[in-house]
N, C-alpha and C. Protein backbone atom coordinates (compact mmCIF):
# COMPACT_ATOMS: atom_id res chain seq x y z
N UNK A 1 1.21 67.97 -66.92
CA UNK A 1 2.50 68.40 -66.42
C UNK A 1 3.36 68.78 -67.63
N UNK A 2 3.79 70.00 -67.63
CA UNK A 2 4.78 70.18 -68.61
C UNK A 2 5.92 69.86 -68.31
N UNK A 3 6.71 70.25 -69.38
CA UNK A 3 8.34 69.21 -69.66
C UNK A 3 9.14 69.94 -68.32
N UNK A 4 9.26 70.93 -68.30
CA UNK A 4 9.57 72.04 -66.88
C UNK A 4 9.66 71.26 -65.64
N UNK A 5 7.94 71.58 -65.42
CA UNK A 5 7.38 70.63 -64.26
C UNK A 5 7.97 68.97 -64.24
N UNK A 6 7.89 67.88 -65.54
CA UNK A 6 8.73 67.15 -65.43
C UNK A 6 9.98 67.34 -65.13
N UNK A 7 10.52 67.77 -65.71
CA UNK A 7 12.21 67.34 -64.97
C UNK A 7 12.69 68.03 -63.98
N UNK A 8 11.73 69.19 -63.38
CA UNK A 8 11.80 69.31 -61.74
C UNK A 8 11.51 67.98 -60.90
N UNK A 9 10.32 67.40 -61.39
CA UNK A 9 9.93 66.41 -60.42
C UNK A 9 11.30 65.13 -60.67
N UNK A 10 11.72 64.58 -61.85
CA UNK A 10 12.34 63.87 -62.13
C UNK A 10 13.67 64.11 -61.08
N UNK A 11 14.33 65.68 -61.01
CA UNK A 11 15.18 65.24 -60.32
C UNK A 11 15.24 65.47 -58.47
N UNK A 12 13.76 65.74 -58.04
CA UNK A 12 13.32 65.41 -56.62
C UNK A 12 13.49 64.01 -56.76
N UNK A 13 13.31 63.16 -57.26
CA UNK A 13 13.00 61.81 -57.32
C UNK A 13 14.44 61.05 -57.48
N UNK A 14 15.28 61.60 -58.27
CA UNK A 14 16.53 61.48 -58.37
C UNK A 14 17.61 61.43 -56.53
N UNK A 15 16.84 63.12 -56.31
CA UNK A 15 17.62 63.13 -54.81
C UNK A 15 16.79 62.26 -53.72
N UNK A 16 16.30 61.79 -53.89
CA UNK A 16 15.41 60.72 -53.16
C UNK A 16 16.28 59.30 -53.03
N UNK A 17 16.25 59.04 -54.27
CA UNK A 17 16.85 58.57 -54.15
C UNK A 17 18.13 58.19 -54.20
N UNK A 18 19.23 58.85 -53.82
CA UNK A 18 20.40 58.96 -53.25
C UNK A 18 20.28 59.15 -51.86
N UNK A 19 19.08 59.86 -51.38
CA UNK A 19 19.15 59.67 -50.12
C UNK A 19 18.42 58.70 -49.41
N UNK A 20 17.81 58.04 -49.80
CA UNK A 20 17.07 56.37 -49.24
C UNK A 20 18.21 56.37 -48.71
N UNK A 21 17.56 54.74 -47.89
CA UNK A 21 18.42 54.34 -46.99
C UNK A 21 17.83 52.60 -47.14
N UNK A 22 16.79 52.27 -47.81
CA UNK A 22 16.81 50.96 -47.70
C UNK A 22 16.55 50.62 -49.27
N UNK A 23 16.45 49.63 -49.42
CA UNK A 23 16.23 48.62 -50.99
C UNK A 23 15.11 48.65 -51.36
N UNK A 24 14.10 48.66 -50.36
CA UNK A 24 12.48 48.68 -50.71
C UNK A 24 12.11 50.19 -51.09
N UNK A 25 12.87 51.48 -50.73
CA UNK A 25 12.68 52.75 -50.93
C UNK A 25 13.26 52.90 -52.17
N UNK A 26 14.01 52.40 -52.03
CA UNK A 26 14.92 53.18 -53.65
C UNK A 26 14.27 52.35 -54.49
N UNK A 27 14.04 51.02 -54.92
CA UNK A 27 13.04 50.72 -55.89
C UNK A 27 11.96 51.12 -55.95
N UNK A 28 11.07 51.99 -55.35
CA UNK A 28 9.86 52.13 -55.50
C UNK A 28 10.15 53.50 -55.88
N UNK A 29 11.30 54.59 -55.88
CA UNK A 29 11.61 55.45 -56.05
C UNK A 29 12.13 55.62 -57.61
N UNK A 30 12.94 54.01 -57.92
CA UNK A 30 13.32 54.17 -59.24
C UNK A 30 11.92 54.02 -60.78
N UNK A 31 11.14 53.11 -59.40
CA UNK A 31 9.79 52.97 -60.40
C UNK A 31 9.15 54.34 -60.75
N UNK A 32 9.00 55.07 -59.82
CA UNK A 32 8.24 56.31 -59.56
C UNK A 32 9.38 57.20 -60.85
N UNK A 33 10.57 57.27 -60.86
CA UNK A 33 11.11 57.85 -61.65
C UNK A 33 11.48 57.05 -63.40
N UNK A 34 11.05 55.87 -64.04
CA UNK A 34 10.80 55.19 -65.25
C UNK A 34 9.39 55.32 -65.38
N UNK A 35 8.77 55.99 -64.41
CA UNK A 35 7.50 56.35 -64.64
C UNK A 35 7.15 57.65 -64.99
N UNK A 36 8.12 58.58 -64.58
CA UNK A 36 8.23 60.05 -65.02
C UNK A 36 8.95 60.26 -66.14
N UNK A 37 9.75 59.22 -66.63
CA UNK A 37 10.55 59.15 -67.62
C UNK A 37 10.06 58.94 -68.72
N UNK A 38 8.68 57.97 -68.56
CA UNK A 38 8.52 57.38 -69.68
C UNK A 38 7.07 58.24 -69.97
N UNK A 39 6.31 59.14 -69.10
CA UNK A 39 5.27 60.09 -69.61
C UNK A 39 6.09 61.38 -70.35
N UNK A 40 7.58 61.50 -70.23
CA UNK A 40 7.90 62.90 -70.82
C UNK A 40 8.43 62.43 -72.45
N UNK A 41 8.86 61.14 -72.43
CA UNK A 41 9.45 60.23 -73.62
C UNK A 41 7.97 60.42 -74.41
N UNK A 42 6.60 59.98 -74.03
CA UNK A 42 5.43 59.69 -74.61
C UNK A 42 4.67 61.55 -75.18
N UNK A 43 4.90 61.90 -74.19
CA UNK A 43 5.18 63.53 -74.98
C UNK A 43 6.32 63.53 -76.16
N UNK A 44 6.87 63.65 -76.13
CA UNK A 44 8.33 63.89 -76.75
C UNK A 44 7.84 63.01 -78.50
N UNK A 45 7.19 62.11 -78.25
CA UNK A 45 6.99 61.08 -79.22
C UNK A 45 7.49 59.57 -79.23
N UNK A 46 8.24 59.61 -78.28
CA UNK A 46 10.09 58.58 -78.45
C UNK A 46 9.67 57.75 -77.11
N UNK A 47 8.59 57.11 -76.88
CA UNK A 47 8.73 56.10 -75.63
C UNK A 47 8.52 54.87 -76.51
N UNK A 48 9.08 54.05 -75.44
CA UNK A 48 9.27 52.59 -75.90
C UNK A 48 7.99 51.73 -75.28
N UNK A 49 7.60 50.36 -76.40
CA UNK A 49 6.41 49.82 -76.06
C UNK A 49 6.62 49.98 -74.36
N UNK A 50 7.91 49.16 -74.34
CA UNK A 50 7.61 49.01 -72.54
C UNK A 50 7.39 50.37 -72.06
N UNK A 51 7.90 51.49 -72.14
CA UNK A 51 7.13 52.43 -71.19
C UNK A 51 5.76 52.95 -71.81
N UNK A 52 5.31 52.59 -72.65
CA UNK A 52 3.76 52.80 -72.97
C UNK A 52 3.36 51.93 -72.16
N UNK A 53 3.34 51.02 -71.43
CA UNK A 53 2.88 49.73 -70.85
C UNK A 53 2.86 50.02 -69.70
N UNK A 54 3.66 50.89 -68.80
CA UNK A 54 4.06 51.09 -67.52
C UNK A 54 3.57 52.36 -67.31
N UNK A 55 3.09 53.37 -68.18
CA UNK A 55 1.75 54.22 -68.16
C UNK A 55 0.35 53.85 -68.51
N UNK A 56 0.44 52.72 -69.01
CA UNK A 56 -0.72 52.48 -69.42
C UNK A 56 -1.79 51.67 -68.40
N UNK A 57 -2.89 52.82 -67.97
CA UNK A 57 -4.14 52.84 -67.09
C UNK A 57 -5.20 51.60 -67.61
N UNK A 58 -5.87 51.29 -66.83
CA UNK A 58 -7.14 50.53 -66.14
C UNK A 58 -7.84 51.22 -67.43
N UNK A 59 -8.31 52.63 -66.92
CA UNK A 59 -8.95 53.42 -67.75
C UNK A 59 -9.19 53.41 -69.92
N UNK A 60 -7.73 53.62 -69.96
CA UNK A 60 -7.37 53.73 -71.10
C UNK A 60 -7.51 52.00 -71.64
N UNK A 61 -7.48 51.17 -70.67
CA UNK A 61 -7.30 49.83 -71.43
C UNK A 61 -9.07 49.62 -71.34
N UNK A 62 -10.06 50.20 -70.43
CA UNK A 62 -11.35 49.85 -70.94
C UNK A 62 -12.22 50.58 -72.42
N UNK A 63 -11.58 52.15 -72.35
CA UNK A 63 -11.61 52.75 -73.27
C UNK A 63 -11.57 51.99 -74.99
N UNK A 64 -10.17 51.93 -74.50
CA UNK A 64 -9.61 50.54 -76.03
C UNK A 64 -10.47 49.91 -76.06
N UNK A 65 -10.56 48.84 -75.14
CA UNK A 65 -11.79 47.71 -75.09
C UNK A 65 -12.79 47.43 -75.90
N UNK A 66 -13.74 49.31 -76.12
CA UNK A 66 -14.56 48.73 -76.49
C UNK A 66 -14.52 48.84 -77.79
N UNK A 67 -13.46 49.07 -78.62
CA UNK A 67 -13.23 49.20 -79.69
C UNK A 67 -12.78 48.37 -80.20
N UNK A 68 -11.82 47.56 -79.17
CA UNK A 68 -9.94 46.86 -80.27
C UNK A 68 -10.76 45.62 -79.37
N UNK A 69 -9.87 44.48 -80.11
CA UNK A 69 -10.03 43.50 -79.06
C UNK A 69 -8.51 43.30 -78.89
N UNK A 70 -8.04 42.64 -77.75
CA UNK A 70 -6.69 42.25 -76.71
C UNK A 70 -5.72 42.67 -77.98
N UNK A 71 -5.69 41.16 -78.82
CA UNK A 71 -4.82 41.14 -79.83
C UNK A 71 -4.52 42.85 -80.65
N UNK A 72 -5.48 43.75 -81.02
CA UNK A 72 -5.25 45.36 -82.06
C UNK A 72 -4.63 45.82 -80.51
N UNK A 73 -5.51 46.09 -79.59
CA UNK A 73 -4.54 47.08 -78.94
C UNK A 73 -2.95 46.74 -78.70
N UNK A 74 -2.55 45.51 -78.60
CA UNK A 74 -1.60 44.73 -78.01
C UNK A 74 -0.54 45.39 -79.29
N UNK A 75 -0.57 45.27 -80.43
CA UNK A 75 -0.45 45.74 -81.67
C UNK A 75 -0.19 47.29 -81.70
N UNK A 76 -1.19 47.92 -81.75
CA UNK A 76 -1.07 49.44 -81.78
C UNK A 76 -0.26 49.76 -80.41
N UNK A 77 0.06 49.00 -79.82
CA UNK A 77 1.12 49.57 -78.80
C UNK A 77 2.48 49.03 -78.49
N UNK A 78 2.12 48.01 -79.79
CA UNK A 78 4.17 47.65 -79.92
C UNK A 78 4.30 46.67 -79.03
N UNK A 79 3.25 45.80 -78.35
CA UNK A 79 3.58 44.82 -77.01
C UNK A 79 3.45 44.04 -77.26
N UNK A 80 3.88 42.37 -76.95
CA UNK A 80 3.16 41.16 -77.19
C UNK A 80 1.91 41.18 -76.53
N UNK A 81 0.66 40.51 -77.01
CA UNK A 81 -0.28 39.70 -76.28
C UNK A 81 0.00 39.59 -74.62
N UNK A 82 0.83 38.51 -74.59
CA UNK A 82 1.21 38.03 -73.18
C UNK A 82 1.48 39.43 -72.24
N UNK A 83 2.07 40.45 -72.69
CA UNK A 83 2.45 41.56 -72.13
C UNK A 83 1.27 42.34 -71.83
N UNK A 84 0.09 42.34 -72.92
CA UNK A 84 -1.15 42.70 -72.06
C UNK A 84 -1.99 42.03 -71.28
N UNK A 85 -1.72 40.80 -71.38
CA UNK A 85 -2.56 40.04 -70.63
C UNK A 85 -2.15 39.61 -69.41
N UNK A 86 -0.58 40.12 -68.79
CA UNK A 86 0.09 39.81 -67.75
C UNK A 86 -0.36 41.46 -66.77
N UNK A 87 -0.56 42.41 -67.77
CA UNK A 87 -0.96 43.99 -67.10
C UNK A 87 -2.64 43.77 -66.81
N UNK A 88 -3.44 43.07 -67.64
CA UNK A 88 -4.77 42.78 -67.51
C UNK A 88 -4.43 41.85 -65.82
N UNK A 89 -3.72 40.90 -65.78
CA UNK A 89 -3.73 40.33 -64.77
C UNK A 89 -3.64 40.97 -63.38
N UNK A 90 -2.32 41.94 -63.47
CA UNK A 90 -1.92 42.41 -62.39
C UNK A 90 -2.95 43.71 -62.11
N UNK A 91 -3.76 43.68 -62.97
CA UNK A 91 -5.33 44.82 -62.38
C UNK A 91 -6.54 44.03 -62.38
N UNK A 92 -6.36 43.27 -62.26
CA UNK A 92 -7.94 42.50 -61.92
C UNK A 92 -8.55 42.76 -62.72
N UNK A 93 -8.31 42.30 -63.91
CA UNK A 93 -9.13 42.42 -65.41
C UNK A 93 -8.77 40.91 -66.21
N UNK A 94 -9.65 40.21 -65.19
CA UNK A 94 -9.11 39.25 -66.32
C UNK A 94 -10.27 39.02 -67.85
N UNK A 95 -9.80 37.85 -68.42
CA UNK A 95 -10.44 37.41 -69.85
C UNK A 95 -11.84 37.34 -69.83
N UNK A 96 -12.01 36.26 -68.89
CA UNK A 96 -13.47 36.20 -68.59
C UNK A 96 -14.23 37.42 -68.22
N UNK A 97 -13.94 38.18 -67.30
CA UNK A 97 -14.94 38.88 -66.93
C UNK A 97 -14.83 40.24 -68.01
N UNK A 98 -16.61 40.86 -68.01
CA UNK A 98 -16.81 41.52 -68.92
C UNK A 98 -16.17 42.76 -68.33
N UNK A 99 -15.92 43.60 -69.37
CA UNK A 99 -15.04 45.42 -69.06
C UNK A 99 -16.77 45.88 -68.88
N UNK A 100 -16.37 46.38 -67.31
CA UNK A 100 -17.27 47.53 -66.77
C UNK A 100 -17.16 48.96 -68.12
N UNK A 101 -18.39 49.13 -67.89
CA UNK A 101 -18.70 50.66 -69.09
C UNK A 101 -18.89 52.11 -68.21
């Protein structure tokens, strides 16, 4: 998606949410938009660990895997430990079990 295409979508997401109508819509709307925010920041050069973290895929963390262990990637992406191992959690990746290839 180019920067264009981003901040078209950014501000559909914007009028979205102004026009929700409940609490459970507009948060999932504001996520959806710190999520568009933070892939045009990661272009740009200028995203913050936390939005590297809140793009950061299943995929890309088995990728790492087989290279870094927890602690380097955790590192090369500006996060604590605990911060990857709380995103390992919330995808069913935990410690013990081995990263599918």
């Amino acid at each position: 998606m180019n920067r264009k295409e981003l901040r078209e979508k950014q501000w559909e997401v914007i009028t979205d949410i102004e026009k929700s109508k409940t609490f459970a819509d507009r948060k999932k709307l504001i996520e959806k938009l710190e999520t568009l925010e933070a892939r045009g920041d990661k272009a740009k050069g200028i995203a913050t660990p936390t939005q590297l973290l809140a793009i950061f895929t299943v995929t890309e963390y088995r990728q790492l895997s087989k290279k870094l262990t927890d602690t380097e990637i955790a590192e090369d992406m500006g996060i604590s430990r605990s911060a990857l191992i709380e995103f390992k959690r919330k995808n069913g990746l935990s410690k013990r079990q081995k990263v599918a290839t």
